[in-house]
Protein backbone atom coordinates (compact mmCIF):
# COMPACT_ATOMS: atom_id res chain seq x y z
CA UNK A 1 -6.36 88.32 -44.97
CA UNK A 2 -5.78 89.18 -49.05
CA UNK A 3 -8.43 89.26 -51.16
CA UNK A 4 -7.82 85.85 -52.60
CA UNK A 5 -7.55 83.69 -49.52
CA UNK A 6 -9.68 80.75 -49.86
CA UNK A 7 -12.53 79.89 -47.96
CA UNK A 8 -13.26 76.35 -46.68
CA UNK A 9 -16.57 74.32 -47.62
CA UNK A 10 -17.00 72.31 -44.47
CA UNK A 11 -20.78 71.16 -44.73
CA UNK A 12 -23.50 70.66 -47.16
CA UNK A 13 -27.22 70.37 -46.65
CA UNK A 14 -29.94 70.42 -48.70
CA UNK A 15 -34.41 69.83 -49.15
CA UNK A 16 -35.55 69.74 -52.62
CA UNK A 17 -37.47 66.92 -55.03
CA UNK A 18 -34.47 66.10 -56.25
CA UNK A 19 -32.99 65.08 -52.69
CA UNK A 20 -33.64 65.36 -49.07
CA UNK A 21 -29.89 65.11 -48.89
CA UNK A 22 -27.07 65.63 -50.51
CA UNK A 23 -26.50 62.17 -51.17
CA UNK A 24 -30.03 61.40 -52.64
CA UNK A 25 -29.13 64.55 -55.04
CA UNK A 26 -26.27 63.61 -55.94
CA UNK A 27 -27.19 60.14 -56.75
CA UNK A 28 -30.49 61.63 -59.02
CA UNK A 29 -28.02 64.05 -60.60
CA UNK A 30 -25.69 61.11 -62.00
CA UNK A 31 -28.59 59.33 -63.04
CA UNK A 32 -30.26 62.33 -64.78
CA UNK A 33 -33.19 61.61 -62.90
CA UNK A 34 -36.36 64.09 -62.16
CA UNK A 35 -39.24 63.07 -60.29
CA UNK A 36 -40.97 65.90 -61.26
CA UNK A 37 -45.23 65.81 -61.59
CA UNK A 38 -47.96 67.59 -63.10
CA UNK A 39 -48.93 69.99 -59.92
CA UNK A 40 -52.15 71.42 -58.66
CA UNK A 41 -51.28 74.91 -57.40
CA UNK A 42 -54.80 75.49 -55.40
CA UNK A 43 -57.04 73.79 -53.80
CA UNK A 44 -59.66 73.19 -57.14
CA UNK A 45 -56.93 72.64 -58.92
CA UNK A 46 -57.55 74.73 -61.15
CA UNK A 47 -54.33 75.58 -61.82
CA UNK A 48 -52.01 72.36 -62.79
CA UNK A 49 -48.40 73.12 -64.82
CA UNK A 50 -45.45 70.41 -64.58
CA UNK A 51 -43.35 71.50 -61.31
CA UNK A 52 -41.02 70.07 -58.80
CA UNK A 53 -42.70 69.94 -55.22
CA UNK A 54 -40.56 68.09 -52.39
CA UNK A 55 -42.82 65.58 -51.56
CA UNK A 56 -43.28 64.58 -47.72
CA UNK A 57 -41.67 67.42 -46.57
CA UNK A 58 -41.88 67.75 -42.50
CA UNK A 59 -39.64 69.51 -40.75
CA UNK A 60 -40.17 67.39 -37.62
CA UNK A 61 -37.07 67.33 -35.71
CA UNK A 62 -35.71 70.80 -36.56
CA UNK A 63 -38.27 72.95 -35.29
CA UNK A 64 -41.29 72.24 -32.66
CA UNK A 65 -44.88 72.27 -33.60
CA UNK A 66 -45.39 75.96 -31.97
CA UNK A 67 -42.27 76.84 -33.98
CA UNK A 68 -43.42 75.60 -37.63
CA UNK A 69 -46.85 77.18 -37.37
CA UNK A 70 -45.13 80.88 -37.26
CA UNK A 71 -42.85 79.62 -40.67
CA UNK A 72 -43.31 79.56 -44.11
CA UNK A 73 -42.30 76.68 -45.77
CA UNK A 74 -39.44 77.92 -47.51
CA UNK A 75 -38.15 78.92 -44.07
CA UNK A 76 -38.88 75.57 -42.66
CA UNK A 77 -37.27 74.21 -45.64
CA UNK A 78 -34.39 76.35 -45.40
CA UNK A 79 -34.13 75.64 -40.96
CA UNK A 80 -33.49 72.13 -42.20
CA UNK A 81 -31.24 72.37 -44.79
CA UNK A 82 -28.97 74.91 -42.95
CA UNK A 83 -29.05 72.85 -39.49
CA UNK A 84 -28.10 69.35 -42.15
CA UNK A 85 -24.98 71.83 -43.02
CA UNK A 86 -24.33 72.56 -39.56
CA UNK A 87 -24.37 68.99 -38.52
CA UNK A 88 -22.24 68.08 -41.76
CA UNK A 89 -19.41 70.34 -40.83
CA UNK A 90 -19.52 68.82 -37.47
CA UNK A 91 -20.64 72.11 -36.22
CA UNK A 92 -19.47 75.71 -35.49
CA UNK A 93 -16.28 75.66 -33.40
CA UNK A 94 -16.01 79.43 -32.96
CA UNK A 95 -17.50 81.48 -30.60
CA UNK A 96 -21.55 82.58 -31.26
CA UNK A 97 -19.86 86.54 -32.06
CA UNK A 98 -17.80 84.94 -34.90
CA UNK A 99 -20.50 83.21 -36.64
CA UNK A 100 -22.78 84.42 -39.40
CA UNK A 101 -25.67 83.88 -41.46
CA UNK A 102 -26.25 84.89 -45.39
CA UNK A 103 -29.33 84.25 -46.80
CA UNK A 104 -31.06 84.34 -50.30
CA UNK A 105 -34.23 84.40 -51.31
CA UNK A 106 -36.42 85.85 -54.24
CA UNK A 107 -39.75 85.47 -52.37
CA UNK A 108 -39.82 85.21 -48.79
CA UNK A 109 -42.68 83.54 -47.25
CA UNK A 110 -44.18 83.65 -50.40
CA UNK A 111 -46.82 80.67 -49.24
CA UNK A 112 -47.93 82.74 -46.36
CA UNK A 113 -48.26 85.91 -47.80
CA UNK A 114 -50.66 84.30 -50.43
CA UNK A 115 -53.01 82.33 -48.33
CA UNK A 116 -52.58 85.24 -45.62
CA UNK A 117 -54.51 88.13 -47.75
CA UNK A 118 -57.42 89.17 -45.98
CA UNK A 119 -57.61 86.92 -42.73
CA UNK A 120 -53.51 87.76 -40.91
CA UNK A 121 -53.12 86.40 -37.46
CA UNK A 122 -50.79 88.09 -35.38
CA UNK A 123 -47.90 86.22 -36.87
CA UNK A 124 -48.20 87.18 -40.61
CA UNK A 125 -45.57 89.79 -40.44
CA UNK A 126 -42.95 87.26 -38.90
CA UNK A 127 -44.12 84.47 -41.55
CA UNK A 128 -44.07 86.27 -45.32
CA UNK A 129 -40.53 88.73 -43.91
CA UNK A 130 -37.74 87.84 -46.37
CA UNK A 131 -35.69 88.10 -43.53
CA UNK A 132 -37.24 85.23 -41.21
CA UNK A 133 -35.12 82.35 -42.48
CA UNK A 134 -32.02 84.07 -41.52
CA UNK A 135 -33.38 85.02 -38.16
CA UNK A 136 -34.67 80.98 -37.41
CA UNK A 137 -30.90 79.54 -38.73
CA UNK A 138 -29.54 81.93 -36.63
CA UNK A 139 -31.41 80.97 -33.56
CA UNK A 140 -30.95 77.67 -34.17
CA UNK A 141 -27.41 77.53 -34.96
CA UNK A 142 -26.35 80.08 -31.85
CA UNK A 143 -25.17 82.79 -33.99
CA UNK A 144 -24.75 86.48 -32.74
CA UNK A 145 -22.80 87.99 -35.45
CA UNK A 146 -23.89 89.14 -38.88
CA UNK A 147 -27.33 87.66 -40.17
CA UNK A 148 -28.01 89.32 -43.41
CA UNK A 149 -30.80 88.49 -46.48
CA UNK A 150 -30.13 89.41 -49.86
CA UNK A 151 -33.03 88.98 -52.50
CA UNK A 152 -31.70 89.86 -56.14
CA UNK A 153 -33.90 87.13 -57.83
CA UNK A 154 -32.94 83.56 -59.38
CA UNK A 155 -28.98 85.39 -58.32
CA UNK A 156 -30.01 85.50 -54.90
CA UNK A 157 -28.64 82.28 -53.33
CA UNK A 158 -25.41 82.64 -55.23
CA UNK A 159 -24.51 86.12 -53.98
CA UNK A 160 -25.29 84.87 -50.04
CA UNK A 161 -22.50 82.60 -50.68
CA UNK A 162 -20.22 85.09 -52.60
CA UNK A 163 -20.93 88.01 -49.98
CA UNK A 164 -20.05 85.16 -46.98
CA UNK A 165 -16.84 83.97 -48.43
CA UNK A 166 -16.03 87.98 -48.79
CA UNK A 167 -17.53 87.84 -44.87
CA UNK A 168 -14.87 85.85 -43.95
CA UNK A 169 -11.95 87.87 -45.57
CA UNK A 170 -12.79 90.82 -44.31
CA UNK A 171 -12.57 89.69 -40.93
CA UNK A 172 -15.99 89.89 -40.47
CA UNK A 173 -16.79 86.19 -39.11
CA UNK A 174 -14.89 83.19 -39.13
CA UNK A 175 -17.62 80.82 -39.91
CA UNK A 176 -21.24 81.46 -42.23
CA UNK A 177 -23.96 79.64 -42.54
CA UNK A 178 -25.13 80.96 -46.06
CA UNK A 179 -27.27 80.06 -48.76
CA UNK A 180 -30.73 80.59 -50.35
CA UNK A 181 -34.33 79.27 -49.88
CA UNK A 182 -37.80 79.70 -51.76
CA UNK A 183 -40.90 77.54 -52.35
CA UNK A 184 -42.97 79.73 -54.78
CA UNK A 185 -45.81 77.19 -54.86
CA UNK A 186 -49.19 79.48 -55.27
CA UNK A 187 -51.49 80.09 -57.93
CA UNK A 188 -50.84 83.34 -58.70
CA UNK A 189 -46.82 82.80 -58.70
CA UNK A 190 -47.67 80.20 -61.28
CA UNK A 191 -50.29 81.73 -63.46
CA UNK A 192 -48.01 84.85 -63.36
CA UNK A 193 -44.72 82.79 -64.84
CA UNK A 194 -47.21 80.99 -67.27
CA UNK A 195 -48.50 83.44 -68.58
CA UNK A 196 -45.14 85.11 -69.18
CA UNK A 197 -44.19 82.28 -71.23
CA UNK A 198 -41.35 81.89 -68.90
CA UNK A 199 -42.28 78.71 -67.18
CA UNK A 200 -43.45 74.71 -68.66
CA UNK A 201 -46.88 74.36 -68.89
CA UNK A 202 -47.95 71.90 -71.72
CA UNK A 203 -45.76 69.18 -71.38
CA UNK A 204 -46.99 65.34 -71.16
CA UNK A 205 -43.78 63.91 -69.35
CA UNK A 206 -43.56 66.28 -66.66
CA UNK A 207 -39.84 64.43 -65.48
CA UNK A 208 -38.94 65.52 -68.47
CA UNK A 209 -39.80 68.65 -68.88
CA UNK A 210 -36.77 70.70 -67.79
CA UNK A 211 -34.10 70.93 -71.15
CA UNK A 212 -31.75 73.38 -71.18
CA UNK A 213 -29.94 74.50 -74.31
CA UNK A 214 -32.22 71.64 -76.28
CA UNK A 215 -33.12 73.20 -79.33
CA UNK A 216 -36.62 72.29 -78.54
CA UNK A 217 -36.67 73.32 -74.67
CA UNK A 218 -39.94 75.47 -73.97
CA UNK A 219 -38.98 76.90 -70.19
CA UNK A 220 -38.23 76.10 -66.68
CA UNK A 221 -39.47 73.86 -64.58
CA UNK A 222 -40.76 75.60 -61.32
CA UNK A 223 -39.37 73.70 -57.88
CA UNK A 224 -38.50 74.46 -54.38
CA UNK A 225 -35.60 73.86 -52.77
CA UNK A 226 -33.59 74.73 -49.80
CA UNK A 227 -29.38 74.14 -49.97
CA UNK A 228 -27.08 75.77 -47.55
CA UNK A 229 -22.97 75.27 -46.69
CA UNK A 230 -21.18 76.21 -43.89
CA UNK A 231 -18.45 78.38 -44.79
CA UNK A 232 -15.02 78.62 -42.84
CA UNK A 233 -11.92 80.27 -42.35
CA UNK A 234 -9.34 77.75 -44.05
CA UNK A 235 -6.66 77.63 -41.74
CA UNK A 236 -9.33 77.24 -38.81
CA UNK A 237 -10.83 74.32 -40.93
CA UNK A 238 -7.62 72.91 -41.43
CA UNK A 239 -6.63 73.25 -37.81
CA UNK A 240 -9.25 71.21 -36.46
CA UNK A 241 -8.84 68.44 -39.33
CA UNK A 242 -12.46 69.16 -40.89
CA UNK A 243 -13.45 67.42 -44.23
CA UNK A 244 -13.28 69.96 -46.76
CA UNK A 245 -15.45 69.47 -49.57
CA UNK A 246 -14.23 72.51 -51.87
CA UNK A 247 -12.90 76.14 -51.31
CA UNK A 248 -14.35 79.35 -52.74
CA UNK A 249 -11.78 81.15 -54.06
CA UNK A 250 -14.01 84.04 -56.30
CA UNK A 251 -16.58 86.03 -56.20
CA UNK A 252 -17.96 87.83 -59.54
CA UNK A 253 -21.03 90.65 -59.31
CA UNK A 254 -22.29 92.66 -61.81
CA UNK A 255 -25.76 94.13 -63.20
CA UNK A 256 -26.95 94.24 -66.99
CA UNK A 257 -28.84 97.21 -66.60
CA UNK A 258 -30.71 96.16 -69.35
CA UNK A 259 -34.45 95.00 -69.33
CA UNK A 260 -36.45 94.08 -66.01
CA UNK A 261 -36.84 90.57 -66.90
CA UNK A 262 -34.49 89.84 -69.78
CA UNK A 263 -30.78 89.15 -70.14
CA UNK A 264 -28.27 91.55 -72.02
CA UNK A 265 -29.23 89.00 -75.50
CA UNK A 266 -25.48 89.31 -76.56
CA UNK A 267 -24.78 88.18 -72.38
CA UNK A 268 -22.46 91.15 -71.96
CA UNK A 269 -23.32 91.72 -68.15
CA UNK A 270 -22.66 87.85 -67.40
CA UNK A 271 -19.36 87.17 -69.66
CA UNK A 272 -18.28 90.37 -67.21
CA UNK A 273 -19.50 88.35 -64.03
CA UNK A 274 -17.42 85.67 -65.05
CA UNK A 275 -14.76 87.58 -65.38
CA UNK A 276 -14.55 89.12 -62.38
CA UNK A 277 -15.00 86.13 -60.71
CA UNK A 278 -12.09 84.62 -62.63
CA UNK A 279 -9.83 87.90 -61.67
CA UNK A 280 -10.90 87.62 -58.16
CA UNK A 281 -10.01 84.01 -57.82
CA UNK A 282 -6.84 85.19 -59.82
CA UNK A 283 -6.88 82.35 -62.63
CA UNK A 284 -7.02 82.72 -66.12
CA UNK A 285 -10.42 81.11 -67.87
CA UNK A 286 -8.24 78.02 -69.12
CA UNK A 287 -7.85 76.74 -65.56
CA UNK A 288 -11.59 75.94 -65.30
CA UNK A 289 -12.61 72.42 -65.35
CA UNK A 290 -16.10 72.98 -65.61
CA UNK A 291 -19.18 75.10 -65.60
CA UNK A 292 -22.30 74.72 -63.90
CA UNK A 293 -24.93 76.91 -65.84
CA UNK A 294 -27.86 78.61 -64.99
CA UNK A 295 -29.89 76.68 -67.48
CA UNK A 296 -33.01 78.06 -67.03
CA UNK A 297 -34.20 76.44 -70.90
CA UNK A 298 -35.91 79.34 -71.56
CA UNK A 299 -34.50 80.53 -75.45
CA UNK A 300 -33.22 84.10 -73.93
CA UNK A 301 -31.62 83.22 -70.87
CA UNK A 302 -30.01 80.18 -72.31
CA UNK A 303 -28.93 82.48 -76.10
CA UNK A 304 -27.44 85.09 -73.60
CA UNK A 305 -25.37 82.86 -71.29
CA UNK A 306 -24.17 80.65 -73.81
CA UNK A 307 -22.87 83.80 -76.10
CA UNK A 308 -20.72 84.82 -72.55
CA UNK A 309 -19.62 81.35 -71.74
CA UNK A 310 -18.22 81.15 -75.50
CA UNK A 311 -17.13 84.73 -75.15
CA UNK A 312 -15.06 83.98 -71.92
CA UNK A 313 -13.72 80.67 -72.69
CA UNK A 314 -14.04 80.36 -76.48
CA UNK A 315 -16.36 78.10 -78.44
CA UNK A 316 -16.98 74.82 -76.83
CA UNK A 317 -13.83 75.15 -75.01
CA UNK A 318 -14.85 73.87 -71.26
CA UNK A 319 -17.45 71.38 -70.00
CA UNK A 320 -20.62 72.73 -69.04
CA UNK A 321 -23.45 71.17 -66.92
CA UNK A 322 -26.99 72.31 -66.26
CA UNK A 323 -28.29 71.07 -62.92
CA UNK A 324 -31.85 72.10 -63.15
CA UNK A 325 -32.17 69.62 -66.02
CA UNK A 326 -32.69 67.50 -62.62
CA UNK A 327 -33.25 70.11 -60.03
CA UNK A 328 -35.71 72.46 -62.02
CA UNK A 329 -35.25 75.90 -61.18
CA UNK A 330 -35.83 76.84 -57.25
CA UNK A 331 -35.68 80.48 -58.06
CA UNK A 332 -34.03 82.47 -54.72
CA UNK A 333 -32.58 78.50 -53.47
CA UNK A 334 -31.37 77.87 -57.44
CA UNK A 335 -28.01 79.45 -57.11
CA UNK A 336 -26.74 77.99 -53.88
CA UNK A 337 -28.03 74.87 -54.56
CA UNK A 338 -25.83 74.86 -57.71
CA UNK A 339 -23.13 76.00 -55.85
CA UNK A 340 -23.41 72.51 -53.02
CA UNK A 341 -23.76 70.83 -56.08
CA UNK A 342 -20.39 72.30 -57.84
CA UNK A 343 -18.68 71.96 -54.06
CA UNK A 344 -19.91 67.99 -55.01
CA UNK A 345 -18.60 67.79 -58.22
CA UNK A 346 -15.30 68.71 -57.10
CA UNK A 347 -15.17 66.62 -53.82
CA UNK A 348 -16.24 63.59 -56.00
CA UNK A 349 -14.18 64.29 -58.79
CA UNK A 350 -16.94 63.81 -61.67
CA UNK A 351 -19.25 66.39 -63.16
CA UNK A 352 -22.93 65.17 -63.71
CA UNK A 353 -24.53 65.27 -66.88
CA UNK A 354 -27.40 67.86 -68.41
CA UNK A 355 -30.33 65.58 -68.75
CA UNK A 356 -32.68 65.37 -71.58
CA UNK A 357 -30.80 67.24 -73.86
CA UNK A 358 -31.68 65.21 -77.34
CA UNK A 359 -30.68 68.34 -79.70
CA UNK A 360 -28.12 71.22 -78.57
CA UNK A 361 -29.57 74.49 -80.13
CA UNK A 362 -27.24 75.34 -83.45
CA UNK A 363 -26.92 78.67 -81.35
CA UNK A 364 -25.00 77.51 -78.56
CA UNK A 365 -21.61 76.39 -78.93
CA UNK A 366 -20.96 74.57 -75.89
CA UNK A 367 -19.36 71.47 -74.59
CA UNK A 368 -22.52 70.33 -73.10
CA UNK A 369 -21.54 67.14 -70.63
CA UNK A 370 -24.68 64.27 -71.31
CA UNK A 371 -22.54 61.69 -69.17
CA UNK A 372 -21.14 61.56 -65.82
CA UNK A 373 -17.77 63.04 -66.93
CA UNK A 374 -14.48 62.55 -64.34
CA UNK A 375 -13.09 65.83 -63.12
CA UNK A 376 -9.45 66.58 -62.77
CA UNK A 377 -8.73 68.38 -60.22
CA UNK A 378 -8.84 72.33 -60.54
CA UNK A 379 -11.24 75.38 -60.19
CA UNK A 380 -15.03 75.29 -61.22
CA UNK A 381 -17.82 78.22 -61.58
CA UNK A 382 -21.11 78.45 -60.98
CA UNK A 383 -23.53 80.87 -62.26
CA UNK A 384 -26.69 82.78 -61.39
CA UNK A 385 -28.15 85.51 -63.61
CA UNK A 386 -31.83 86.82 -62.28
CA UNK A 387 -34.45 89.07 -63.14
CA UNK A 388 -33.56 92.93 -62.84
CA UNK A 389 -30.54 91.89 -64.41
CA UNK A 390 -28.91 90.96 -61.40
CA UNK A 391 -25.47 88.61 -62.34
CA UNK A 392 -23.76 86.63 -60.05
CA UNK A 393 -20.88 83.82 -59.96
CA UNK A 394 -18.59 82.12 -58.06
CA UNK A 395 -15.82 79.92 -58.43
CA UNK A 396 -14.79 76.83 -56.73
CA UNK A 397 -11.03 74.80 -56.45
CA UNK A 398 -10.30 71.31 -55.46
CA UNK A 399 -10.14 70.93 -51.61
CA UNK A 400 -6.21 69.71 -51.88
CA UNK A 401 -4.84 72.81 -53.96
């Protein structure tokens, strides 16, 4: 296989407040609408901020009583979203050796690990390993070949999918199961990003709360969130007449080497992301119909990725779209969820608006979309930049090209 083959998106699953499904997030996403609350992180509450909980989450159905008790929630989360994939793609029609799982995650069983310090039962180590959502998806899904974890920060769910598709061209599996997970719910977590200055935490319309590149925007919006595709050889896809929602088609990687927690400010290390992406997809930057940002609306992250999205595709010169204006940011989970939602934009043709953006910063030169805006048909990107300055992207085309 050459490096540019394209890979097949074949299902879609996802758990977050925005959407038990793909359909319920894609229906919020059009209607720029966040359900997010003001959230008590312990038990006093003592500790409130704005944040994005999936409310009634169970994962009944996916895994047995006995089962849930030795997972995290972010692995539970991510056990249903990947199995919803699974079932979307109509399942795995290759042999267990050919299949693989790629996972993402910032925190692990971040949950656990918290309310586990100084009374662990015998299943603590299983419960807070980074590694145990990969190891459940791939029990569940029958898979016997690769099952890797990558943890690179808020990038993390975006290079799973990037290092699958490159799975598959190598040779290495013919179908992945790949994306990212995290629920970063605790006290400390949120006291920590707080106090950092990093995160919302006076805001008196919580829904409302998550702005990126509004010149007033004050931070993320902490959520959790699950999202996983199944990823497939396209001529195997094809073969078997699967619905194909998308195809990945580049994969960009790159580090700012910069600052622990802040971005290159004149976003050197992501216009280069993007740009290997582009090259690896083998398109030139005016073939892009749209971007999906990594918004965080924090004023560095959003200063430094609009300077490389104006350095790679000149000012204002594509559509761009924030989806954790709706979503709020899911750390580990962000990336790949933004990636199911790009795979959506192009299957549906449209690109869903940033919500509650009332005044784009002077600073950013952007074509920000504030409207469901119809696609044409062509390649998309999707970006993840994370702490340690860890960049990733990948790019997207039309399911018919």
């Amino acid at each position: 296989m050459t490096r540019n083959d394209a890979v097949a998106v074949t299902g879609l699953g996802v758990r977050c407040g925005a959407g038990a499904t793909t359909g319920e997030l894609w229906e919020n996403l059009l209607r720029s609408r966040c359900a997010a609350t003001l959230h008590a992180f312990d038990d006093e509450a003592t500790v409130v901020h704005p944040a994005y909980p999936m409310p009634d989450f169970t994962p009944e159905g996916y895994l047995a009583p006995k089962e849930a008790r030795r997972a995290d929630r972010s692995v539970q989360m991510a056990v249903c979203a990947a199995m919803d994939a699974v079932t979307d793609a109509g399942g795995l029609h290759v042999p267990a050796a050919r299949r693989a799982v790629v996972t993402g995650t910032t925190y692990g069983g971040l949950i656990s690990q918290e309310h586990g310090i100084g009374k662990p039962d015998v299943f603590y180590p299983a419960r807070v390993m980074p590694n145990a959502g990969a190891y459940w998806i791939s029990s569940k899904a029958d898979v016997t070949g690769p099952t890797l974890t990558l943890s690179t920060a808020c990038a993390s769910g975006t290079h799973a999918v990037g290092e699958a598709m490159q799975m598959i061209r190598a040779g290495r599996a013919d179908v992945v199961v790949t994306g990212g997970h995290d629920s970063p719910f605790t006290a400390t977590t949120a006291l920590a990003f707080a106090r950092s200055g990093a995160m919302v935490t006076d805001c008196a319309e919580p829904a409302r709360a998550s702005r990126p590149f509004d010149a007033e925007r004050q931070g993320f919006l902490l959520a959790e969130a699950a999202a996983f595709m199944v990823l497939e050889r396209l001529d195997l896809a094809r073969a078997r007449g699967a619905r194909i929602y998308a195809t990945l088609i580049g994969y960009g990687c790159t580090s700012d080497a910069h600052h622990l927690t802040a971005p290159h400010p004149d976003g050197t290390g992501a216009t280069a992301c993007m740009e290997q992406a582009l090259a690896d997809a083998g398109i030139a930057p005016d073939a892009v119909t749209h971007v999906n940002a990594h918004g965080t609306g924090t004023t560095l992250n959003d200063l430094a990725e609009a300077r490389a999205i104006t350095s790679v595709f000149g000012p204002a010169a594509v559509p761009v779209t924030a989806s954790k204006s709706v979503t709020g940011h899911a750390l580990g989970a962000a990336g790949a969820l933004e990636a199911v939602i790009t795979a959506l934009s192009l299957h549906e043709g449209v690109v869903p608006p940033t919500a509650h953006l009332t005044r784009l910063d002077p600073e950013c030169d952007l074509d920000i979309v504030v409207q469901p805006r119809k696609l044409s048909a062509g390649p998309a990107i999707s970006n993840s930049f994370g702490f340690g300055g860890h960049n990733s992207c990948v790019v997207l085309d039309s399911a018919e090209r």
